[in-house]
C-alpha atoms as a PDB file:
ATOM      1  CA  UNK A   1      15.108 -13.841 -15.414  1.00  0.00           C
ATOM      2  CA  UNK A   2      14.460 -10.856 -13.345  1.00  0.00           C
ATOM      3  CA  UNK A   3      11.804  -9.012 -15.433  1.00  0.00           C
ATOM      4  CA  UNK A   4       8.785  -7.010 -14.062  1.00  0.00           C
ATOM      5  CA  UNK A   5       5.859  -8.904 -14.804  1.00  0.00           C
ATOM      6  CA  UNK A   6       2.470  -7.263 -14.685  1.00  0.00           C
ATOM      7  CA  UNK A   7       0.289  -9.940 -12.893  1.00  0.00           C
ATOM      8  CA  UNK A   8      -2.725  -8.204 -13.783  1.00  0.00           C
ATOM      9  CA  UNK A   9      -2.259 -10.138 -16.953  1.00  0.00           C
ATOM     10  CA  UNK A  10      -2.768 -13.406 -17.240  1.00  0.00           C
ATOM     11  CA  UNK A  11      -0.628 -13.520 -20.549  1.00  0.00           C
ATOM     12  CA  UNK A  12       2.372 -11.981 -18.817  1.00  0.00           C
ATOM     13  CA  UNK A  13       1.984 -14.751 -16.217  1.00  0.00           C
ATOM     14  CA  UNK A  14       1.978 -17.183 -18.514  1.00  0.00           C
ATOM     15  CA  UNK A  15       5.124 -16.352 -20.859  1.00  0.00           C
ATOM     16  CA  UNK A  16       6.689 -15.857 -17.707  1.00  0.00           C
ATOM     17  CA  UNK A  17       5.741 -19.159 -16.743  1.00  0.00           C
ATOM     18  CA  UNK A  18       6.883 -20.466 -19.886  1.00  0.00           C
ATOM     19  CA  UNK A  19      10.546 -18.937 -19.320  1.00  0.00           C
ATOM     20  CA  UNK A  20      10.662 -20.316 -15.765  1.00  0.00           C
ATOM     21  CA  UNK A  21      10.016 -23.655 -17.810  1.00  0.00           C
ATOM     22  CA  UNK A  22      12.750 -23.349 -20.243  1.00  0.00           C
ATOM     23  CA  UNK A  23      14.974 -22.134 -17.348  1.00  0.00           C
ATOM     24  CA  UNK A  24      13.878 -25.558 -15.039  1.00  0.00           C
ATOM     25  CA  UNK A  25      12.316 -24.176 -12.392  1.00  0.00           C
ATOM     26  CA  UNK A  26       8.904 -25.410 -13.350  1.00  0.00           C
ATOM     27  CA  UNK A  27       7.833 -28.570 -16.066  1.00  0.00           C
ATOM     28  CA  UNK A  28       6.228 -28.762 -18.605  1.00  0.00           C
ATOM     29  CA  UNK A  29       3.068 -30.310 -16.788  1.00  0.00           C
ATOM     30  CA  UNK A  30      -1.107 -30.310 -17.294  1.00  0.00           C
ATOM     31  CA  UNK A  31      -1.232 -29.969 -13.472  1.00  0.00           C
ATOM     32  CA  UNK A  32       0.535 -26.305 -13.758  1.00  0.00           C
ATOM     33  CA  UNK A  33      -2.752 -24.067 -13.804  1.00  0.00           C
ATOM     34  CA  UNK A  34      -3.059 -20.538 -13.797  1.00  0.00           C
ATOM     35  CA  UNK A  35      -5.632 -19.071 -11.641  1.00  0.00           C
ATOM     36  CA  UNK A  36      -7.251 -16.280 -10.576  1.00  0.00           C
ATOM     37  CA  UNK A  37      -6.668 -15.065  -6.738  1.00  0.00           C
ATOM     38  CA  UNK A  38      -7.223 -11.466  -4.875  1.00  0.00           C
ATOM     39  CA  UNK A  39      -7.656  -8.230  -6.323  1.00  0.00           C
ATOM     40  CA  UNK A  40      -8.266  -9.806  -9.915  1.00  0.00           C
ATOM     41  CA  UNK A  41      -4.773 -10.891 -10.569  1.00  0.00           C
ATOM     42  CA  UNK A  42      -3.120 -14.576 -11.965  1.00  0.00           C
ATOM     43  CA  UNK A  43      -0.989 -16.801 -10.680  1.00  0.00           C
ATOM     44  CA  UNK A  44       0.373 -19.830 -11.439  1.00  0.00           C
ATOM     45  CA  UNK A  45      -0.366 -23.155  -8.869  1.00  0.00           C
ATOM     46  CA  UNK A  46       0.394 -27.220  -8.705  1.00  0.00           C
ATOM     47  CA  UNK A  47      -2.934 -28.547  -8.870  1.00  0.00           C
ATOM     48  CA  UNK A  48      -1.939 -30.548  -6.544  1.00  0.00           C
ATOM     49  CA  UNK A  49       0.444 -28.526  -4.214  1.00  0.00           C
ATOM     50  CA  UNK A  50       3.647 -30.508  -5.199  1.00  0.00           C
ATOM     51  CA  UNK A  51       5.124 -27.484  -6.404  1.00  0.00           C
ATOM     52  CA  UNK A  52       7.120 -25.188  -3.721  1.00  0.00           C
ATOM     53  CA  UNK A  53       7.017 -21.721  -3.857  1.00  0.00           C
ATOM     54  CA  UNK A  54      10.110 -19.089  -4.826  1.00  0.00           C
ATOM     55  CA  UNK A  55       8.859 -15.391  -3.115  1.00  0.00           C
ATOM     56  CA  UNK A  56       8.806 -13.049  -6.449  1.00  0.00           C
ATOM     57  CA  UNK A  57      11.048  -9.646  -6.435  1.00  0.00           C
ATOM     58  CA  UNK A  58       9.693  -8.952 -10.501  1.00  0.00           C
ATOM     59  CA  UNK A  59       6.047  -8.435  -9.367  1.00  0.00           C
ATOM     60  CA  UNK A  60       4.108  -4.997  -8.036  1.00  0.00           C
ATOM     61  CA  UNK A  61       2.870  -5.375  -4.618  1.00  0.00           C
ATOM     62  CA  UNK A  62       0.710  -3.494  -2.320  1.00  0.00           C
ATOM     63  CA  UNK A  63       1.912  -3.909   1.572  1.00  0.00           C
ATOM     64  CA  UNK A  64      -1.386  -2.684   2.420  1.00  0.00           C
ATOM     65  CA  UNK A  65      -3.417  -5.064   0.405  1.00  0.00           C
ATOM     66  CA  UNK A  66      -6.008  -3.029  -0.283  1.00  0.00           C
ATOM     67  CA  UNK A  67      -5.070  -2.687  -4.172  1.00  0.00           C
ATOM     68  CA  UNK A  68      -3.247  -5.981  -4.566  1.00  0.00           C
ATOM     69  CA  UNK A  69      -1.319  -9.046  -2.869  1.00  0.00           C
ATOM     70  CA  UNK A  70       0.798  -8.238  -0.202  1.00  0.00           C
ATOM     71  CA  UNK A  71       3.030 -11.109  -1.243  1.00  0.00           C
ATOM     72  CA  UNK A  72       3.432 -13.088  -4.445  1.00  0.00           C
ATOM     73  CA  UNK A  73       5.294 -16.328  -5.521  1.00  0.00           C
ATOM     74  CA  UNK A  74       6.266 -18.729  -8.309  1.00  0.00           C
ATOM     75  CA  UNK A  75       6.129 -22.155  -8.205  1.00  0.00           C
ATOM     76  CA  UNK A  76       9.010 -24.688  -8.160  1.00  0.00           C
ATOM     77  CA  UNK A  77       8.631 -28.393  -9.418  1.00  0.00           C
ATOM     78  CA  UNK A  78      10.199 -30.828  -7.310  1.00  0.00           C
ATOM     79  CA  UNK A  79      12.643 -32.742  -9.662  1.00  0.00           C
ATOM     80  CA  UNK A  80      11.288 -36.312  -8.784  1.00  0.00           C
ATOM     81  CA  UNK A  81       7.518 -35.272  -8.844  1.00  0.00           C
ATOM     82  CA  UNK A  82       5.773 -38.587  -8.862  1.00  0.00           C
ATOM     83  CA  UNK A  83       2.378 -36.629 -10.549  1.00  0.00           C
ATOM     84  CA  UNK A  84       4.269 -35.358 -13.461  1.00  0.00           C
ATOM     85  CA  UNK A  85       2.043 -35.433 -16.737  1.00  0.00           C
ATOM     86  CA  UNK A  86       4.111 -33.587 -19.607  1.00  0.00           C
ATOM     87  CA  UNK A  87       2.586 -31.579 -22.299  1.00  0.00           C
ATOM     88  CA  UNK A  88       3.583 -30.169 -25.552  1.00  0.00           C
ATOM     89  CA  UNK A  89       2.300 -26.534 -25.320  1.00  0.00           C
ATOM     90  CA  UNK A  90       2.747 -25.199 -21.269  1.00  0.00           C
ATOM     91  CA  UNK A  91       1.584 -21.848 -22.424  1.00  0.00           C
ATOM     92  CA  UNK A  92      -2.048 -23.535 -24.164  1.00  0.00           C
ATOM     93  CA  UNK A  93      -2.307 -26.141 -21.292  1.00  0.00           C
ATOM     94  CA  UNK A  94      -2.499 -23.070 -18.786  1.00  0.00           C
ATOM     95  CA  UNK A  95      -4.271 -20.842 -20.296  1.00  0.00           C
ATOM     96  CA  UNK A  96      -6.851 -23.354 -20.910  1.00  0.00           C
ATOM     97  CA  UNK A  97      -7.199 -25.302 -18.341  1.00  0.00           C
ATOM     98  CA  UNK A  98      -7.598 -21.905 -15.823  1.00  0.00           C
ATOM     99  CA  UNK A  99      -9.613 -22.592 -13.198  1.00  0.00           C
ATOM    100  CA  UNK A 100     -11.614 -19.727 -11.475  1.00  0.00           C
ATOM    101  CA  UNK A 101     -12.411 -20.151  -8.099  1.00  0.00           C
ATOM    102  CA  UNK A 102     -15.540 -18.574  -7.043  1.00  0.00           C
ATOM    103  CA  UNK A 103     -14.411 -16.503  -4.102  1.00  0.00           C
ATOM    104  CA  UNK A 104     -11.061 -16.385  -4.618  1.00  0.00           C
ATOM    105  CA  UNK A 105      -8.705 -16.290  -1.724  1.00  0.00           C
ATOM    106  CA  UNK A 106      -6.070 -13.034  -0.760  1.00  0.00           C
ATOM    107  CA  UNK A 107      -2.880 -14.264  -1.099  1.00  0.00           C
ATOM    108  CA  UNK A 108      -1.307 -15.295   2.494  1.00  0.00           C
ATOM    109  CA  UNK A 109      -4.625 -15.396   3.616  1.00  0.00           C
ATOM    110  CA  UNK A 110      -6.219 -18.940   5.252  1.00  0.00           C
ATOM    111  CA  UNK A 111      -9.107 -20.917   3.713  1.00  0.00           C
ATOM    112  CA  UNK A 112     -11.695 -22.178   6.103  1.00  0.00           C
ATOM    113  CA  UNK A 113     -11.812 -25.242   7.531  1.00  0.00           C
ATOM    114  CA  UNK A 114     -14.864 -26.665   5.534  1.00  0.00           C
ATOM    115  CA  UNK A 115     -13.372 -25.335   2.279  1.00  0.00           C
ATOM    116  CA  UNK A 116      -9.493 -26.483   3.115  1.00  0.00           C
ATOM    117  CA  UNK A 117     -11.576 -30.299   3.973  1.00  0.00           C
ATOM    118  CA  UNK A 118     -13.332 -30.030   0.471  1.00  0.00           C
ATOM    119  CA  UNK A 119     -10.185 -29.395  -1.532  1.00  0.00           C
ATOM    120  CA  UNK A 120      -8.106 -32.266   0.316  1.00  0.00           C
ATOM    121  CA  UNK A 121      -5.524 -29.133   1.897  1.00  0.00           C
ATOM    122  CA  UNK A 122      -4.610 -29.213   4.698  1.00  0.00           C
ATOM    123  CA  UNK A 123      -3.273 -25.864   6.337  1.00  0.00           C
ATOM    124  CA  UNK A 124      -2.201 -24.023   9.414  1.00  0.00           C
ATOM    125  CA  UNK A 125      -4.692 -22.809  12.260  1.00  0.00           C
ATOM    126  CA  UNK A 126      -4.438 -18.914  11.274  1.00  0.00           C
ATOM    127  CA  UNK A 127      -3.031 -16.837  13.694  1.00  0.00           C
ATOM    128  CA  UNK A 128      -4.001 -12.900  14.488  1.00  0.00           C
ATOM    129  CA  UNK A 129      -1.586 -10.558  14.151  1.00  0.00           C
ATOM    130  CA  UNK A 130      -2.196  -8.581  18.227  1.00  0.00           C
ATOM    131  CA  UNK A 131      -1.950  -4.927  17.990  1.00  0.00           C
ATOM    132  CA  UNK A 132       0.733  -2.814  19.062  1.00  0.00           C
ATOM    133  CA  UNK A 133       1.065  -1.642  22.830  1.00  0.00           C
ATOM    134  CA  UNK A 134       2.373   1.598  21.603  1.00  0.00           C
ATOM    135  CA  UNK A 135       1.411   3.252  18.237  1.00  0.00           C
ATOM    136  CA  UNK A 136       4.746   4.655  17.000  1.00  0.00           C
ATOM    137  CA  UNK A 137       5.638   6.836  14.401  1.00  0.00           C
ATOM    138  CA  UNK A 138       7.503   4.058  12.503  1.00  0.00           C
ATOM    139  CA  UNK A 139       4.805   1.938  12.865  1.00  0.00           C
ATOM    140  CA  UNK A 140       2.108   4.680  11.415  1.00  0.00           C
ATOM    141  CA  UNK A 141       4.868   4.712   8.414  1.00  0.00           C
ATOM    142  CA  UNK A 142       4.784   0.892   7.764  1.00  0.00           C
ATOM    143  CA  UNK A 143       1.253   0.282   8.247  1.00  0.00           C
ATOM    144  CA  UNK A 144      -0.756   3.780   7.224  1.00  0.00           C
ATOM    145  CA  UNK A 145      -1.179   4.158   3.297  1.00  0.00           C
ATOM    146  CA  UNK A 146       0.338   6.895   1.447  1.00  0.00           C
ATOM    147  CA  UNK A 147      -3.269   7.682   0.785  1.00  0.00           C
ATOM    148  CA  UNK A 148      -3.725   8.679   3.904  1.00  0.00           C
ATOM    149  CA  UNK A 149      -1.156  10.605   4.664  1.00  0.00           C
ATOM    150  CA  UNK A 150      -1.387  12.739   2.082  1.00  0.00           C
ATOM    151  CA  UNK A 151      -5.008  13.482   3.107  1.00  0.00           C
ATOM    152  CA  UNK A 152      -4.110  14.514   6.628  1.00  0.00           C
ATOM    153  CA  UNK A 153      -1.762  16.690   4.713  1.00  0.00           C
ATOM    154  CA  UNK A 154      -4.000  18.146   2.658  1.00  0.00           C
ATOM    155  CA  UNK A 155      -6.228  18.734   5.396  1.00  0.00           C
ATOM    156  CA  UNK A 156      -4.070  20.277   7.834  1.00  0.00           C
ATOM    157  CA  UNK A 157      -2.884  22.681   4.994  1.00  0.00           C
ATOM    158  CA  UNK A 158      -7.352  23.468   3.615  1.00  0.00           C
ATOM    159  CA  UNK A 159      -7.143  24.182   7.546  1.00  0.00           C
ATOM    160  CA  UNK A 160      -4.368  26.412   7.550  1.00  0.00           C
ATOM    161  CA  UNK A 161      -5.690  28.683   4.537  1.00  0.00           C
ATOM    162  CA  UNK A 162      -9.026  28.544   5.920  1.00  0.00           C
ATOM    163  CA  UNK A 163      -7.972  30.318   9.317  1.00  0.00           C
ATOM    164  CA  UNK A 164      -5.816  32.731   7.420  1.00  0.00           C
ATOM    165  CA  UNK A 165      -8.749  34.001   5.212  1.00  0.00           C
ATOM    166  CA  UNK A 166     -11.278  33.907   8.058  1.00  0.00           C
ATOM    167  CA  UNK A 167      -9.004  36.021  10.062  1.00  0.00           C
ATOM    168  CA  UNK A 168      -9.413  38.910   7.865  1.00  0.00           C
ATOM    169  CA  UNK A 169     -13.421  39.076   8.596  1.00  0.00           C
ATOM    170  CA  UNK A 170     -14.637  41.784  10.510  1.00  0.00           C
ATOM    171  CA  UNK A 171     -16.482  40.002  12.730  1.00  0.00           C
ATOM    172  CA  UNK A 172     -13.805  37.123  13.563  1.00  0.00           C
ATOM    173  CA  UNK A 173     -11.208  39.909  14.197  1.00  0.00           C
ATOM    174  CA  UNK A 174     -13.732  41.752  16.437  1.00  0.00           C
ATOM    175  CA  UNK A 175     -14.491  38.146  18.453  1.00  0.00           C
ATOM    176  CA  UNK A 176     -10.618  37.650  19.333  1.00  0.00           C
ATOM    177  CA  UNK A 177      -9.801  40.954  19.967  1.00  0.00           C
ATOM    178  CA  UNK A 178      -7.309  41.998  16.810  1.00  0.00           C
ATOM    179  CA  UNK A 179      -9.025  45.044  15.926  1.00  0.00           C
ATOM    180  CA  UNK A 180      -7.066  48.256  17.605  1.00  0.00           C
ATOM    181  CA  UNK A 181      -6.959  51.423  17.328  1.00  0.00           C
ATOM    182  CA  UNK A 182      -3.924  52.719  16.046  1.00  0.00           C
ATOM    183  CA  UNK A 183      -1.633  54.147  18.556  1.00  0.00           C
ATOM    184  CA  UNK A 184      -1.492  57.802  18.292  1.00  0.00           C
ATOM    185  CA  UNK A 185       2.061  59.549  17.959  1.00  0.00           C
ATOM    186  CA  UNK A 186       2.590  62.500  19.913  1.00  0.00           C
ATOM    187  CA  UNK A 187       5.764  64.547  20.478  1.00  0.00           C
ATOM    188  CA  UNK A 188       6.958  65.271  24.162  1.00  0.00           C
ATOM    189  CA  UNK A 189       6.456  68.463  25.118  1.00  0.00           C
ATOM    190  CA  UNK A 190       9.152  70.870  25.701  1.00  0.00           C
ATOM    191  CA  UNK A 191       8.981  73.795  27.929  1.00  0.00           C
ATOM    192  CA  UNK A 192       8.300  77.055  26.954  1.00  0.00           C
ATOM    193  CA  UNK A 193      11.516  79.756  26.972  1.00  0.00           C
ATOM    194  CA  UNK A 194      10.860  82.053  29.549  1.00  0.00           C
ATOM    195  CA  UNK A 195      11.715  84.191  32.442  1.00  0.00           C
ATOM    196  CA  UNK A 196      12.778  81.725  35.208  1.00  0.00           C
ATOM    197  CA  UNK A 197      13.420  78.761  32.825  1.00  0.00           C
ATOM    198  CA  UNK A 198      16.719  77.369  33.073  1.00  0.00           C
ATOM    199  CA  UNK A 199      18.458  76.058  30.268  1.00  0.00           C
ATOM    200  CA  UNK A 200      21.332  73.469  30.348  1.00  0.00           C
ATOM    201  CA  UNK A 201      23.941  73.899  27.710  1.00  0.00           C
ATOM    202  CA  UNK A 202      25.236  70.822  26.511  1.00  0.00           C
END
């Protein structure tokens, strides 16, 4: 059960869903809901947050999240859950029973404490991550989109072209000195043959 599922789609989620179901990771229960959560994509939830959560390796992510979750999940039904409430069709029950939160949440992210006290959740005091004491290399690699990179590429190479064209104006080569006058090439001179000159035979 290792397929890439496109959680864009909130039919992929839910036939994915529906094989965790037949595999008996998840049951068959009206308090499975799909929702939607950050950057417009579905996942599935416990209604009420019996269900434990299985980090996904089948899913796109974005370690930025600027495009999408950082870090996704599927739920796992305890085997003894005292909420259970089985239906016939998982698949319909989801589907239409999605609820759509009006500012939905990035995933990892914390909830306030007024909204976390309306929903009966309790969770963690959030904790800032503290910036690095030195920026590094590796750490520009892990935390810098591709994006940019490959702008600060781009630029550095406009730049390059740019100084190689503007080198050939007049006026630039005049300001930096690389207009000279071609050296002229002159032969030695060699003394005349006459009286009193002495010539050494080799």
């Amino acid at each position: 059960m290792t397929r890439f599922v496109d959680i864009w789609s909130k039919g992929e989620v839910a036939r994915y869903v529906g094989d965790l179901a037949r595999a008996g990771q998840v049951k068959a229960c009206e308090h499975l809901k799909i929702i939607e959560a950050y950057a417009n994509t579905w996942r599935p939830i416990c209604d009420l947050d019996w269900a434990s959560r299985v980090p996904a390796n089948n899913v796109e992510l974005d370690v930025t999240g600027y495009n999408g979750p950082s870090g996704y999940d599927w739920p796992a039904c305890p085997a003894d859950c005292p909420h259970l409430k089985p239906v016939g069709d998982l698949m319909t029950s989801m589907v239409t029973k999605t609820r759509r939160p009006s500012n939905p949440q990035p995933q990892g992210d914390p909830i306030s404490p007024d909204q976390a006290a309306g929903a009966g959740v309790s969770r963690p005091p959030a904790t800032e991550l503290p910036p690095p004491e030195n920026v590094t290399l590796p750490w520009l690699v892990r935390h810098v989109p591709v994006r940019l990179w490959l702008t600060a590429v781009g630029l550095l190479a406009a730049t390059f072209v740019a100084g190689v064209q503007a080198s050939r104006l007049p006026i630039v080569r005049q300001l930096f000195g690389l207009e000279q006058a071609p050296a002229s090439i002159q032969e030695p001179k060699r003394p005349p043959d006459g009286p009193g000159t002495t010539r050494h035979e080799p």
